[in-house]
C-alpha atoms as a PDB file:
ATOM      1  CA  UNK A   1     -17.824-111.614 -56.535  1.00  0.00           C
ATOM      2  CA  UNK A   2     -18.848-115.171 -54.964  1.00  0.00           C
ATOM      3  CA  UNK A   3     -20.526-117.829 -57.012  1.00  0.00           C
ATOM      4  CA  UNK A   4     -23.539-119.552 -55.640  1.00  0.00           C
ATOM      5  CA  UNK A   5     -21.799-123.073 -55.408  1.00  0.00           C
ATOM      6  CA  UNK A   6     -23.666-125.601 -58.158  1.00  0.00           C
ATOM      7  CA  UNK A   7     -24.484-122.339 -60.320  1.00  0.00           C
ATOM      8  CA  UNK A   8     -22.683-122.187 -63.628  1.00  0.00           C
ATOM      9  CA  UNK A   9     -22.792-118.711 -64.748  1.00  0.00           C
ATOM     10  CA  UNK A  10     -22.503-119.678 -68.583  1.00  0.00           C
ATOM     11  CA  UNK A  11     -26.252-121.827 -68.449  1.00  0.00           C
ATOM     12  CA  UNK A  12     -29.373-120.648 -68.417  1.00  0.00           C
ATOM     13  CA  UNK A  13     -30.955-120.766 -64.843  1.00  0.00           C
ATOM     14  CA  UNK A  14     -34.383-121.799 -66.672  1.00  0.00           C
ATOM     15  CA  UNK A  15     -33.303-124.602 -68.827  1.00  0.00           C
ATOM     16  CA  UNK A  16     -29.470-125.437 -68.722  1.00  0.00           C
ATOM     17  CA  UNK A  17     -29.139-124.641 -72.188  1.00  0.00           C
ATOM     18  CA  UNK A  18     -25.764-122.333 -72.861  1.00  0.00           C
ATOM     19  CA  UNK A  19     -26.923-119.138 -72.494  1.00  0.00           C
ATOM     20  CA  UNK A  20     -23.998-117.660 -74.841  1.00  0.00           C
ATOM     21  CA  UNK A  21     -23.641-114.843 -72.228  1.00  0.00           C
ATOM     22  CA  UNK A  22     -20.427-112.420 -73.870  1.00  0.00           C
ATOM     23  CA  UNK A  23     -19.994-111.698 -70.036  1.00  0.00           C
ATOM     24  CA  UNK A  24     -19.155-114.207 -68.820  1.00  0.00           C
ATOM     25  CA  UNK A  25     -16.928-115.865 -71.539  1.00  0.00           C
ATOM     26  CA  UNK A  26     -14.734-112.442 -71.351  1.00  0.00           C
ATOM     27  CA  UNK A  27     -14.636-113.234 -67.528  1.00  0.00           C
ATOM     28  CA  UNK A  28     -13.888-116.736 -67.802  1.00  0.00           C
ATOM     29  CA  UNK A  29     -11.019-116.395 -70.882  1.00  0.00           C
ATOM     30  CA  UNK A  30     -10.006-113.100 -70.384  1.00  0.00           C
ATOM     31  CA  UNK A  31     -10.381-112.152 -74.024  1.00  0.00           C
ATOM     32  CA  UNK A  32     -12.385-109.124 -74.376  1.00  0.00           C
ATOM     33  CA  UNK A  33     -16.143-109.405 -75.859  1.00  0.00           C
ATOM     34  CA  UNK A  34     -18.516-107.901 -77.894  1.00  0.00           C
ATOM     35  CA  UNK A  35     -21.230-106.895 -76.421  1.00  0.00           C
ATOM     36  CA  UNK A  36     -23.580-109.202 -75.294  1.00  0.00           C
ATOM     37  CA  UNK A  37     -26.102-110.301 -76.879  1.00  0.00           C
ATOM     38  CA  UNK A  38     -28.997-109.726 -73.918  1.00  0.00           C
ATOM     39  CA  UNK A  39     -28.370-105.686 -73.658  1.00  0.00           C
ATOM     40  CA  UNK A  40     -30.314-105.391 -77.032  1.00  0.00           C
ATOM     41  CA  UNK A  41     -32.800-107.750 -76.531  1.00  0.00           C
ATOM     42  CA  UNK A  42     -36.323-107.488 -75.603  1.00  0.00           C
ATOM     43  CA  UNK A  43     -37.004-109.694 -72.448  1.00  0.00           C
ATOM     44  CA  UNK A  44     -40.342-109.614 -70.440  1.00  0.00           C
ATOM     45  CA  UNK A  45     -40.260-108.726 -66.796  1.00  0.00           C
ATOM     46  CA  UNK A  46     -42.055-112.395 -66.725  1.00  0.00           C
ATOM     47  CA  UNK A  47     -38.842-113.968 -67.686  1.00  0.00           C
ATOM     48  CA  UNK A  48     -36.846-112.265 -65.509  1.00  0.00           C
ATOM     49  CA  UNK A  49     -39.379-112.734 -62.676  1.00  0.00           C
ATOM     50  CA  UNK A  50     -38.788-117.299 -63.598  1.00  0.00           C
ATOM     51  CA  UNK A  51     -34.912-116.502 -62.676  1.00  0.00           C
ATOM     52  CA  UNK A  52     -34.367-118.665 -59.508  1.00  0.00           C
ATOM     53  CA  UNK A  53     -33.135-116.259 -56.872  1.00  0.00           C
ATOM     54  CA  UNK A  54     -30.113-117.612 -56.184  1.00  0.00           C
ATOM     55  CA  UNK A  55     -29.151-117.099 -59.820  1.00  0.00           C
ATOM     56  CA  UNK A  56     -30.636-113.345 -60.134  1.00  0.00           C
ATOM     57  CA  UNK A  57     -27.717-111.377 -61.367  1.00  0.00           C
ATOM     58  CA  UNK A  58     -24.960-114.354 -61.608  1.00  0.00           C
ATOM     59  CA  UNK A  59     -26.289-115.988 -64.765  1.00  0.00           C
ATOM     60  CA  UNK A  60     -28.294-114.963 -67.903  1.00  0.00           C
ATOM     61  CA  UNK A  61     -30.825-116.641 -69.625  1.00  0.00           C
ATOM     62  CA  UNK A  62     -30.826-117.812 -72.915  1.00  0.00           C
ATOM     63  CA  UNK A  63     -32.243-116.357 -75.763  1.00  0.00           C
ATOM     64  CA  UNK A  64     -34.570-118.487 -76.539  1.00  0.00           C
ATOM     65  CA  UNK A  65     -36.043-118.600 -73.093  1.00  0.00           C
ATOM     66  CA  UNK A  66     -36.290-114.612 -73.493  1.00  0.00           C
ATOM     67  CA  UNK A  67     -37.639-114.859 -76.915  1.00  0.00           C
ATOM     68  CA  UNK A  68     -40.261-117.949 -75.671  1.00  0.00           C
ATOM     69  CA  UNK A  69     -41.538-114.860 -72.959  1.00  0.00           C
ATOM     70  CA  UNK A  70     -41.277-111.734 -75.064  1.00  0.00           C
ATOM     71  CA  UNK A  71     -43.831-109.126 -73.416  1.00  0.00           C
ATOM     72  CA  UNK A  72     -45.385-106.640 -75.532  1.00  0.00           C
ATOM     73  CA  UNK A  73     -43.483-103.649 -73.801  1.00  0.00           C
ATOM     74  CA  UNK A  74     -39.745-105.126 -74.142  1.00  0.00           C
ATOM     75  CA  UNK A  75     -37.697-104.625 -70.912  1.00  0.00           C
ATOM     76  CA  UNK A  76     -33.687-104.212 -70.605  1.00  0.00           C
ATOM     77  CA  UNK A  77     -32.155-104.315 -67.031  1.00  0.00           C
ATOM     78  CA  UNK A  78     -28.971-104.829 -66.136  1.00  0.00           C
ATOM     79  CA  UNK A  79     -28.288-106.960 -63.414  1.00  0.00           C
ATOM     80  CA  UNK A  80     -26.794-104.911 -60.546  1.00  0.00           C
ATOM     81  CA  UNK A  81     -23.331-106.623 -60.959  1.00  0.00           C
ATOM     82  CA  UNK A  82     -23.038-105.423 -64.805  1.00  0.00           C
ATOM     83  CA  UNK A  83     -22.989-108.871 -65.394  1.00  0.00           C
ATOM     84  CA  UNK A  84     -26.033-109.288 -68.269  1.00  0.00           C
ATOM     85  CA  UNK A  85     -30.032-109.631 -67.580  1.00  0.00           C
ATOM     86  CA  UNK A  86     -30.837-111.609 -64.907  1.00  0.00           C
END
């Protein structure tokens, strides 16, 4: 899979923060994961929607830009590449 040069896949798209993504640090290190934190959490289709989309499916955001846009009806969805929310 091609990375959108400038896009670090381990910071949040929304605020730069690290987005702790278990992902991506078994991608980068090789060392197998847990899983991720984002495939049990609650995150609003409005935080999803903020992703830029050049970054939709190629980096997660952090949790507390999920938690800061928590909708009452909490949404999971995978990115298409399996590679977290986002």
């Amino acid at each position: 899979m091609s990375v959108t040069p400038g896009l670090d896949a381990s910071r949040c798209p929304l605020c730069g923060e690290v987005n702790r993504c278990a992902i991506e640090l078994e991608r980068e290190t090789g060392q197998a994961q847990g899983p991720c934190w984002c495939m049990q959490a609650g995150v609003s289709r409005e935080a999803l929607a903020r992703v830029p989309a050049e970054a939709r499916g190629l980096a997660c955001i952090c949790a507390r830009c999920a938690i800061d846009a928590v909708a009452p009806e909490p949404v999971l969805t995978p990115s298409p590449s399996g590679r977290g929310l986002g």
